[in-house]
Protein backbone atom coordinates (compact mmCIF):
# COMPACT_ATOMS: atom_id res chain seq x y z
CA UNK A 1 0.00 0.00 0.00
CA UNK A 2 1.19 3.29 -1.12
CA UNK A 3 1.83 6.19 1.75
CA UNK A 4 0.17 8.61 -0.12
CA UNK A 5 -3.27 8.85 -2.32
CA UNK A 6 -2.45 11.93 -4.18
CA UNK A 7 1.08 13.54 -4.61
CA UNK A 8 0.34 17.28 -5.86
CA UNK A 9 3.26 18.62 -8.39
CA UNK A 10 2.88 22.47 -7.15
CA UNK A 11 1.89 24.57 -4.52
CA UNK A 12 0.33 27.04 -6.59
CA UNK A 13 -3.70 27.89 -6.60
CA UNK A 14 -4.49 24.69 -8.99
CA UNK A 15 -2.75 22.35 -6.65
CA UNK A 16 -3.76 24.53 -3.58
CA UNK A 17 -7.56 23.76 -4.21
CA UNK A 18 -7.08 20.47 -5.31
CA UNK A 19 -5.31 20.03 -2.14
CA UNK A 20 -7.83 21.25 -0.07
CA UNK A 21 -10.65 19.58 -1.52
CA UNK A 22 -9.38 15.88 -1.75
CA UNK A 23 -8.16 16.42 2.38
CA UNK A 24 -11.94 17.11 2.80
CA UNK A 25 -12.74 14.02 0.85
CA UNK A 26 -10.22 11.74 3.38
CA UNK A 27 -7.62 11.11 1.07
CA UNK A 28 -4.04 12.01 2.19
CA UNK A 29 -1.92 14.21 -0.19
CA UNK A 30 1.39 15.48 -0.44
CA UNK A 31 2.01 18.46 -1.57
CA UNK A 32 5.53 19.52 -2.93
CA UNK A 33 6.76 22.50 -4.41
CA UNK A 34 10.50 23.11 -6.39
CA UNK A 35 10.50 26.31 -4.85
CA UNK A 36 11.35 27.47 -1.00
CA UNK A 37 7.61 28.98 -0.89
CA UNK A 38 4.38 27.93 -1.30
CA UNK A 39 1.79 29.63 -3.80
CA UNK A 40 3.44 29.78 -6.96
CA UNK A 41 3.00 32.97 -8.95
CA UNK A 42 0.50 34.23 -6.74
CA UNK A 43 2.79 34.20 -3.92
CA UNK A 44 3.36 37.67 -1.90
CA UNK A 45 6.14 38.40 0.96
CA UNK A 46 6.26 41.27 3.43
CA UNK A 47 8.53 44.22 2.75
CA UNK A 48 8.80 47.49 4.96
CA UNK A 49 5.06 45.95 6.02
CA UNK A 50 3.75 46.35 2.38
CA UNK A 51 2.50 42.75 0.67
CA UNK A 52 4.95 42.52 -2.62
CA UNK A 53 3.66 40.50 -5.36
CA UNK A 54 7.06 38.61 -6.40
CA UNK A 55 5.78 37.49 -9.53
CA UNK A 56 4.28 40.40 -10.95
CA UNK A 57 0.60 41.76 -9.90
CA UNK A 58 -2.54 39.46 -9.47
CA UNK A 59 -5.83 41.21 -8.86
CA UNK A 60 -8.67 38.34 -7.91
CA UNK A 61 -11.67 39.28 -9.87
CA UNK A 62 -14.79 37.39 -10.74
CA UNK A 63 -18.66 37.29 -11.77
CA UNK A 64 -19.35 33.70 -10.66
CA UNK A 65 -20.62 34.57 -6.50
CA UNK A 66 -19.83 30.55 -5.97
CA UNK A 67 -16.42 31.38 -6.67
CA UNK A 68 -16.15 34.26 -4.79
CA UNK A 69 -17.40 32.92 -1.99
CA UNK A 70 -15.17 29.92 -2.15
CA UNK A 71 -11.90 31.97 -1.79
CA UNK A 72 -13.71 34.03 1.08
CA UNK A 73 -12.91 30.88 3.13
CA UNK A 74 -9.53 31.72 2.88
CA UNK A 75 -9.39 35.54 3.19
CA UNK A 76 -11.10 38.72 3.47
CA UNK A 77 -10.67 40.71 0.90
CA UNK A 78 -10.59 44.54 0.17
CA UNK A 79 -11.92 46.11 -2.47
CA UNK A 80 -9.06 47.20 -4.41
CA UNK A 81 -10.34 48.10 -7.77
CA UNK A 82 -7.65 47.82 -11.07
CA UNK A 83 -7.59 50.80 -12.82
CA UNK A 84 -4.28 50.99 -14.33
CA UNK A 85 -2.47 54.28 -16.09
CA UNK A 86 -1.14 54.30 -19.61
CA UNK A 87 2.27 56.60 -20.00
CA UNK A 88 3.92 57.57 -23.38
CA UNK A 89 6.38 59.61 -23.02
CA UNK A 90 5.16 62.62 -21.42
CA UNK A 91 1.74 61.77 -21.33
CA UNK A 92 -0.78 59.73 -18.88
CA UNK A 93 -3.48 57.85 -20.03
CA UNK A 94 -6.61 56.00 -18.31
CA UNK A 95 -6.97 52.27 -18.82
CA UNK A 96 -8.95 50.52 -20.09
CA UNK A 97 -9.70 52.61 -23.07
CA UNK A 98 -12.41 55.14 -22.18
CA UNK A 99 -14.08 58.11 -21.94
CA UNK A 100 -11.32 59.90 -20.19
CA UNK A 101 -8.80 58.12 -22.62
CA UNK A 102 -10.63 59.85 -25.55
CA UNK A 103 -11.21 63.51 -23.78
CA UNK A 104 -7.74 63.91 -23.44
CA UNK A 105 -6.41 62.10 -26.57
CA UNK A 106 -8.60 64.29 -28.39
CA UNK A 107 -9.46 67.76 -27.13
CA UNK A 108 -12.17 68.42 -29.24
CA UNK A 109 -14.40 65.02 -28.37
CA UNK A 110 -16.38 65.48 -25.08
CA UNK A 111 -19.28 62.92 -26.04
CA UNK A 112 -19.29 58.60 -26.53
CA UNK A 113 -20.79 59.50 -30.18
CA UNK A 114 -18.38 61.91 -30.95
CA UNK A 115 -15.34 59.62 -29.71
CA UNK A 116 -17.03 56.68 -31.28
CA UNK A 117 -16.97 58.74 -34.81
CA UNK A 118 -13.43 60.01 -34.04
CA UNK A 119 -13.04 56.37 -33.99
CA UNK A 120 -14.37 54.84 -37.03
CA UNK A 121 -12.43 57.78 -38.36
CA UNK A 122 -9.36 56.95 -37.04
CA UNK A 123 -9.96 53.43 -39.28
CA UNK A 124 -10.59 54.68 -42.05
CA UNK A 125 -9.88 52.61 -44.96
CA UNK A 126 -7.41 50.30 -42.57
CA UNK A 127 -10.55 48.33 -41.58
CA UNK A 128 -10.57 44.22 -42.16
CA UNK A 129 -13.59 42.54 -42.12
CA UNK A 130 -11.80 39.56 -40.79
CA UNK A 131 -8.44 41.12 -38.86
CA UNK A 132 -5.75 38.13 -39.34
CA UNK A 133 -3.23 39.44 -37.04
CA UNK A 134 -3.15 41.90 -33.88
CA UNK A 135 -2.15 45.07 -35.41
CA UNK A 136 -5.52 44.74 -37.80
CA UNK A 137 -7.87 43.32 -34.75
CA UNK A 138 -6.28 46.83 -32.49
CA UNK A 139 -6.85 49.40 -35.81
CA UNK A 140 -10.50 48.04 -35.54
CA UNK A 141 -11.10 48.46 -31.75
CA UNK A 142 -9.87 52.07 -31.22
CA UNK A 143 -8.20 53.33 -34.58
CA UNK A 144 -4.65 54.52 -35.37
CA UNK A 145 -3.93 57.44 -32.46
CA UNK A 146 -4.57 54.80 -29.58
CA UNK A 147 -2.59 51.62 -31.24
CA UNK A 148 0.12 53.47 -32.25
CA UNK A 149 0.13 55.30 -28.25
CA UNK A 150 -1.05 52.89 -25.98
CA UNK A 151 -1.26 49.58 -28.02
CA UNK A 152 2.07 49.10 -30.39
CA UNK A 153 4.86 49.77 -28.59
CA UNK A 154 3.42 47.96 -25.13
CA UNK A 155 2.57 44.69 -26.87
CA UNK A 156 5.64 44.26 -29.12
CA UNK A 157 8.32 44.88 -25.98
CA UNK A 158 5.48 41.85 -23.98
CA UNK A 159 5.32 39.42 -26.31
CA UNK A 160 8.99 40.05 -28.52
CA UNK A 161 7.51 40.08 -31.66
CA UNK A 162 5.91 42.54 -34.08
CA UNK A 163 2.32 43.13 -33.74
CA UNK A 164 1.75 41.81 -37.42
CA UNK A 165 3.13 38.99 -36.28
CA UNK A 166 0.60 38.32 -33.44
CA UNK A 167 -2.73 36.65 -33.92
CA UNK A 168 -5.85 38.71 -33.11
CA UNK A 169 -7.05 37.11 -30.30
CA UNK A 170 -4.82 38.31 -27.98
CA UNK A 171 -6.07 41.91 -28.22
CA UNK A 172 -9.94 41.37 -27.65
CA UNK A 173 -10.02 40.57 -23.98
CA UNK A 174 -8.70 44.20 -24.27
CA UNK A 175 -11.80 47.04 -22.79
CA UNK A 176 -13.10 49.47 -24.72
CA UNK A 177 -16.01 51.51 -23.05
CA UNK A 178 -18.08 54.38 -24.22
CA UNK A 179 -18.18 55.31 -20.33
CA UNK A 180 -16.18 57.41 -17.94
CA UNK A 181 -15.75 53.81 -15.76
CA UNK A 182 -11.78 53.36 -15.79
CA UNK A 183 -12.46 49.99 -13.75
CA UNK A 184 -10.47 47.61 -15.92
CA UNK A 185 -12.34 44.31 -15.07
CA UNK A 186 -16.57 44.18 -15.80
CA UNK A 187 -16.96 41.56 -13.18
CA UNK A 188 -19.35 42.11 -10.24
CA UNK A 189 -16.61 40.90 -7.77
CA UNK A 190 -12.44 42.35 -7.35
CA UNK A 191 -10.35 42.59 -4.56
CA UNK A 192 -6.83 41.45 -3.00
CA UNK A 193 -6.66 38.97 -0.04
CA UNK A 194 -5.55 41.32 2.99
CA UNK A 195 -2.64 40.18 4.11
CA UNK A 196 -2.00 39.09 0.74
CA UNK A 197 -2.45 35.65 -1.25
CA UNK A 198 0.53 33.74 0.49
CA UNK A 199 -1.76 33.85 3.75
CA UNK A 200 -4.53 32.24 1.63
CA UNK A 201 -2.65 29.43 0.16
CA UNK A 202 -1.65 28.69 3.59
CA UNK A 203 -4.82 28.37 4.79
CA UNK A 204 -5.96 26.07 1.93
CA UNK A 205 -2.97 23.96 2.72
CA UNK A 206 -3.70 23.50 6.61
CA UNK A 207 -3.08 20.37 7.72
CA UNK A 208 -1.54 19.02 4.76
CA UNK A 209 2.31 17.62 4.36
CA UNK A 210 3.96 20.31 2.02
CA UNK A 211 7.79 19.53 1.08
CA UNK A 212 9.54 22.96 -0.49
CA UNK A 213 12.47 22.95 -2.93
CA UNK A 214 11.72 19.43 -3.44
CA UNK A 215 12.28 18.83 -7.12
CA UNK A 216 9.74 15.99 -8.62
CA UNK A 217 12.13 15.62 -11.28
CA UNK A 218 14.92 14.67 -9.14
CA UNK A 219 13.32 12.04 -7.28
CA UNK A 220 10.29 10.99 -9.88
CA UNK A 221 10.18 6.94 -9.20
CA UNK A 222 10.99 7.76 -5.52
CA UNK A 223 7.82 9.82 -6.19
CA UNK A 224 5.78 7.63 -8.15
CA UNK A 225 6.30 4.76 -5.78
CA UNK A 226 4.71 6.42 -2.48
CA UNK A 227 1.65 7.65 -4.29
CA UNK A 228 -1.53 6.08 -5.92
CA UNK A 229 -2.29 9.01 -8.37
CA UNK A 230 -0.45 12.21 -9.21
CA UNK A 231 -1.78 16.07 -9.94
CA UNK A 232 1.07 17.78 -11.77
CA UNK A 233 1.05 21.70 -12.14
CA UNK A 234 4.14 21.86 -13.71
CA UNK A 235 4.67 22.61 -17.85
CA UNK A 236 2.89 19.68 -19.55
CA UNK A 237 6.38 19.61 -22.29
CA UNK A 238 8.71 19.24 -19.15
CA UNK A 239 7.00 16.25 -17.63
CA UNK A 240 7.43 14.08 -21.22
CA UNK A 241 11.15 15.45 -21.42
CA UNK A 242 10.13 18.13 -24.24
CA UNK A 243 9.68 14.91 -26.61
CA UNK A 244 8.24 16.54 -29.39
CA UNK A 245 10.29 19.73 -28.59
CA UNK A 246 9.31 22.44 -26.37
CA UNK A 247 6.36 24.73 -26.18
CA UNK A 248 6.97 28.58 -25.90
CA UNK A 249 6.65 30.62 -23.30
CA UNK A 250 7.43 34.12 -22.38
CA UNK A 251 9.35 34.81 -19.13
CA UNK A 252 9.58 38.04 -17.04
CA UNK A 253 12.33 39.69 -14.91
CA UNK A 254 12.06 41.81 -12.31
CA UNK A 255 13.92 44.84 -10.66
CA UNK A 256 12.27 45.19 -7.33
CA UNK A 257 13.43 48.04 -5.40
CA UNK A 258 12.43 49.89 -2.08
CA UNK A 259 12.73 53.53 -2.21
CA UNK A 260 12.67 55.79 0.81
CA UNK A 261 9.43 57.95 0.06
CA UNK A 262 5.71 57.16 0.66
CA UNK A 263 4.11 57.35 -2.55
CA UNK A 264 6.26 56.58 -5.51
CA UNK A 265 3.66 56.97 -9.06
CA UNK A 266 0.21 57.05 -7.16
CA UNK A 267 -1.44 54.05 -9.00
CA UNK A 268 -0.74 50.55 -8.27
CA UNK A 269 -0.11 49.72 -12.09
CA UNK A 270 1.21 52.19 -14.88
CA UNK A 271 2.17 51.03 -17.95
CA UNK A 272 4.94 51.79 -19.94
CA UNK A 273 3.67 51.83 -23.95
CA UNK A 274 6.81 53.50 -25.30
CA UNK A 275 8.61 50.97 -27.11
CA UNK A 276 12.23 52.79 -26.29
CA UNK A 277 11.39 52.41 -22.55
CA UNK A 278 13.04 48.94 -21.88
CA UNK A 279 10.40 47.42 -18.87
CA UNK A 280 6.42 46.93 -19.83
CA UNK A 281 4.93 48.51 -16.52
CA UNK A 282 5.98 49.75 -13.22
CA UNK A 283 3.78 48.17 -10.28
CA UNK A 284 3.42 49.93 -6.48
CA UNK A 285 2.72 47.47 -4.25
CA UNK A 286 1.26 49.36 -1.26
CA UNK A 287 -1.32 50.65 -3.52
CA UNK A 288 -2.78 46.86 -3.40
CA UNK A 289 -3.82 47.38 -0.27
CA UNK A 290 -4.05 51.21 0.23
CA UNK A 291 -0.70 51.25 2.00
CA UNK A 292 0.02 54.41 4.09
CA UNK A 293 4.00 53.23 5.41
CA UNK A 294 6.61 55.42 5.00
CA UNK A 295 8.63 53.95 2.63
CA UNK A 296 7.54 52.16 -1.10
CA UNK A 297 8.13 48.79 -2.80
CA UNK A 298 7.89 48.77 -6.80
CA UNK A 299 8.92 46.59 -9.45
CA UNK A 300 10.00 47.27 -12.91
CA UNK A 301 9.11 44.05 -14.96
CA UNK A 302 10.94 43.00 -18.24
CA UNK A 303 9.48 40.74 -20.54
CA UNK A 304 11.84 38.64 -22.25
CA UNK A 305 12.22 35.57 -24.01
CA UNK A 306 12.08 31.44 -22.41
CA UNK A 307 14.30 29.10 -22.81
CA UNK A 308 14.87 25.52 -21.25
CA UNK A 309 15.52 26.33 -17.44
CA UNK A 310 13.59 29.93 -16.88
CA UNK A 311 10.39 30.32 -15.15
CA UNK A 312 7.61 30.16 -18.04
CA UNK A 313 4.91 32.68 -17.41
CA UNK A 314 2.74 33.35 -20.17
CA UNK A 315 2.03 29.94 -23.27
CA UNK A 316 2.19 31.69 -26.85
CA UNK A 317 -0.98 30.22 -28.05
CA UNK A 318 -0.43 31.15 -31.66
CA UNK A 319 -1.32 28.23 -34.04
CA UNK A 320 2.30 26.52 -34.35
CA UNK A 321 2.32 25.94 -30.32
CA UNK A 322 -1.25 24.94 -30.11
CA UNK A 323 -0.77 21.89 -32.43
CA UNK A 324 2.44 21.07 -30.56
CA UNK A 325 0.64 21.40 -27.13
CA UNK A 326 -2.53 19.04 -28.82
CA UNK A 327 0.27 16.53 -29.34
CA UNK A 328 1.67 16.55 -25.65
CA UNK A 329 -1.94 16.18 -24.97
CA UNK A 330 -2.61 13.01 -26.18
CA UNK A 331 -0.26 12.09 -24.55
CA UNK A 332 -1.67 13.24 -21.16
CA UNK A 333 -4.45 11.47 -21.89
CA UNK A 334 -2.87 8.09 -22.26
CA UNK A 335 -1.80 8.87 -18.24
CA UNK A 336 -3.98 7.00 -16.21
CA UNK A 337 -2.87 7.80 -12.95
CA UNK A 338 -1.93 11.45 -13.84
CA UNK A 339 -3.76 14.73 -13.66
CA UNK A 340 -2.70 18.10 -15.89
CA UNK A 341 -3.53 21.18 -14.31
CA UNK A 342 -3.39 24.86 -14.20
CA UNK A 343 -1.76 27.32 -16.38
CA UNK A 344 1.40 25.22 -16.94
CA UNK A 345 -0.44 22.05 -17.14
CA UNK A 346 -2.69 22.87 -19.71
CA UNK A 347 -0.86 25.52 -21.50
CA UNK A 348 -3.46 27.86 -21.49
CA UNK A 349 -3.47 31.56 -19.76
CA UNK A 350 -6.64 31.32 -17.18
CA UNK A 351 -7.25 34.43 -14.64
CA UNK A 352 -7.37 33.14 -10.91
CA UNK A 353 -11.34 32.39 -10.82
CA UNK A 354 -10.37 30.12 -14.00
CA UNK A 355 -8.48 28.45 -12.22
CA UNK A 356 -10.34 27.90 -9.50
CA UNK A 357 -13.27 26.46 -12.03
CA UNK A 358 -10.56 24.22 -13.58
CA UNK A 359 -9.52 22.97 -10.36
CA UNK A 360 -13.31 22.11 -9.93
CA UNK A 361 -13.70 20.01 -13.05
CA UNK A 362 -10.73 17.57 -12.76
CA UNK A 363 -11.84 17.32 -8.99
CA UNK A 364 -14.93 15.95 -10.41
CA UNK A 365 -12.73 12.66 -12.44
CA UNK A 366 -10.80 11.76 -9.03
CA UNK A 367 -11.74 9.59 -6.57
């Protein structure tokens, strides 16, 4: 008889739930994690008493109340709302595009139909009925002014290639409202666990054997031999030993630094659209939780390219890497005792509540 039912690959909010859930079921899990923390990207330590997001800013929003009320368990939240600032050059912009994006991009439009025709104006005869690549699908949404601004420049330095170059997808989640409402997310419920998330993970993982820097790689049939089934969180190319090759990622670096003032930019998030201006955004910490110490925490972030050994943050789901990631698929599917999960897992970007939901549907194949 095996020690363990479940060995979780990952401490992060994937394995966190799963965790949690199958502990309430009876079974017995271990949890371990490659890292010396638990909470994976989401994880937050305490500096000068503000709540630093290590791997770049995660704002918990969501319209499904189930969901909201699930993670309530685990925290209280405030209610921190993302509105984030747009800078070129000399110039500050609202995000998500706006009313009070348009006002002051254009000093002569004070109404939504009078932006709205500055937009289709702005289009012109650029339009595409069907936009086949990112630059096309942004020139639709908001015209030439706002791309080339706020748009261009931004998503070339995030994703290290030319907009052209970029399938349209990636810009639609992107707001555009005919509103003075510079609340980035629509959903009904936003906040930031306060405290901040590492205090929530913890609390998910009560009780529960959790082994840090423990590489599963390093000790796999150690691993495989002390538990009945497996839930790995890890990148879903990594666990077959990149057999047909590896999927692509982009990474991010960071330049955290504490300065000796109290307010540093005002905003938790600004972004950086110029492309000469090396980092993509500049985040504040303490304006997560409406801070008031005397000193400030922020963090320049870099996107640059992954290779074999960096931290993967975001899967390039352009076509070539989807039909490489289908193929590592079926493979995951010939796993009978193994469960793919989470961003990494199944190579897909998901917002926190995604998660969450994601967790919820493989919890619903294990016994």
């Amino acid at each position: 008889m095996k020690k363990y039912d479940y060995l979780i690959v990952g401490s992060g909010l994937f394995g966190a739930v799963c965790a949690h859930e199958l502990t309430k079921r009876g079974k017995k899990c271990l949890v371990i994690e490659k890292r010396a923390h638990i909470g994976g990207n989401i994880y937050t330590e305490n500096v000068e008493g503000i709540n630093v997001h290590r791997y770049g800013a995660h704002i918990f929003h969501t319209s499904d109340r189930a969901i909201w009320e699930y993670v309530n368990q685990f925290a209280e939240f405030n209610n921190y709302i993302n509105c984030p600032v747009a800078r070129y050059h000399e110039e500050c912009y609202n995000l998500p595009f706006n009313m009070n994006t348009f006002t002051k991009l254009w000093p002569d439009v004070f109404t939504p139909a009078e932006a709205e025709a500055r937009i289709a104006e702005e289009r012109g005869a650029s339009y595409v009925e069907e936009p086949k690549n990112l630059e096309e699908q942004a020139i639709n949404l908001v015209g030439k002014t706002i791309y080339e601004k706020l748009v261009k420049g931004y998503t070339e330095k995030q994703w290290g290639k030319k907009c052209t170059e970029l399938p349209a997808f990636i810009i639609r989640r992107l707001p555009v409202r005919f509103t003075f409402d510079n609340n980035y997310f629509n959903d009904r419920y936003q906040g930031i666990p306060i405290g901040g998330y590492t205090q929530m993970i913890e609390k998910m993982l009560s009780g529960i054997e959790v082994r840090l820097e423990c590489d599963f790689f390093a000790h796999k049939c150690e691993f495989l031999d002390e538990a009945d089934k497996i839930i790995y969180t890890g990148a879903i190319d990594r666990y077959f030993e990149y057999c047909y090759g590896p999927l692509e990622y982009r990474s991010v670096r960071f330049e955290t630094e504490v300065l000796d003032m109290p307010n540093y930019q005002g905003n938790a998030v600004v972004n950086y659209t110029a492309a000469e201006v090396p980092f993509t955004r500049i985040i504040e910490h303490k304006h997560f939780e409406f801070g008031t110490q005397p000193k400030t925490v922020i963090s320049r972030e870099y996107s640059s390219a992954w290779k074999v050994g960096d931290e993967p943050y975001y899967p390039v789901n352009d076509q070539k890497n989807s039909d490489l990631y289908a193929k590592y698929r079926a493979l995951a599917e010939k796993e009978t005792n193994v469960f793919f999960g989470g961003r990494l897992g199944q190579y897909k970007y998901y917002d926190m509540d995604d998660v969450i939901l994601s967790a919820f549907e493989a919890l619903k194949t294990m016994d």
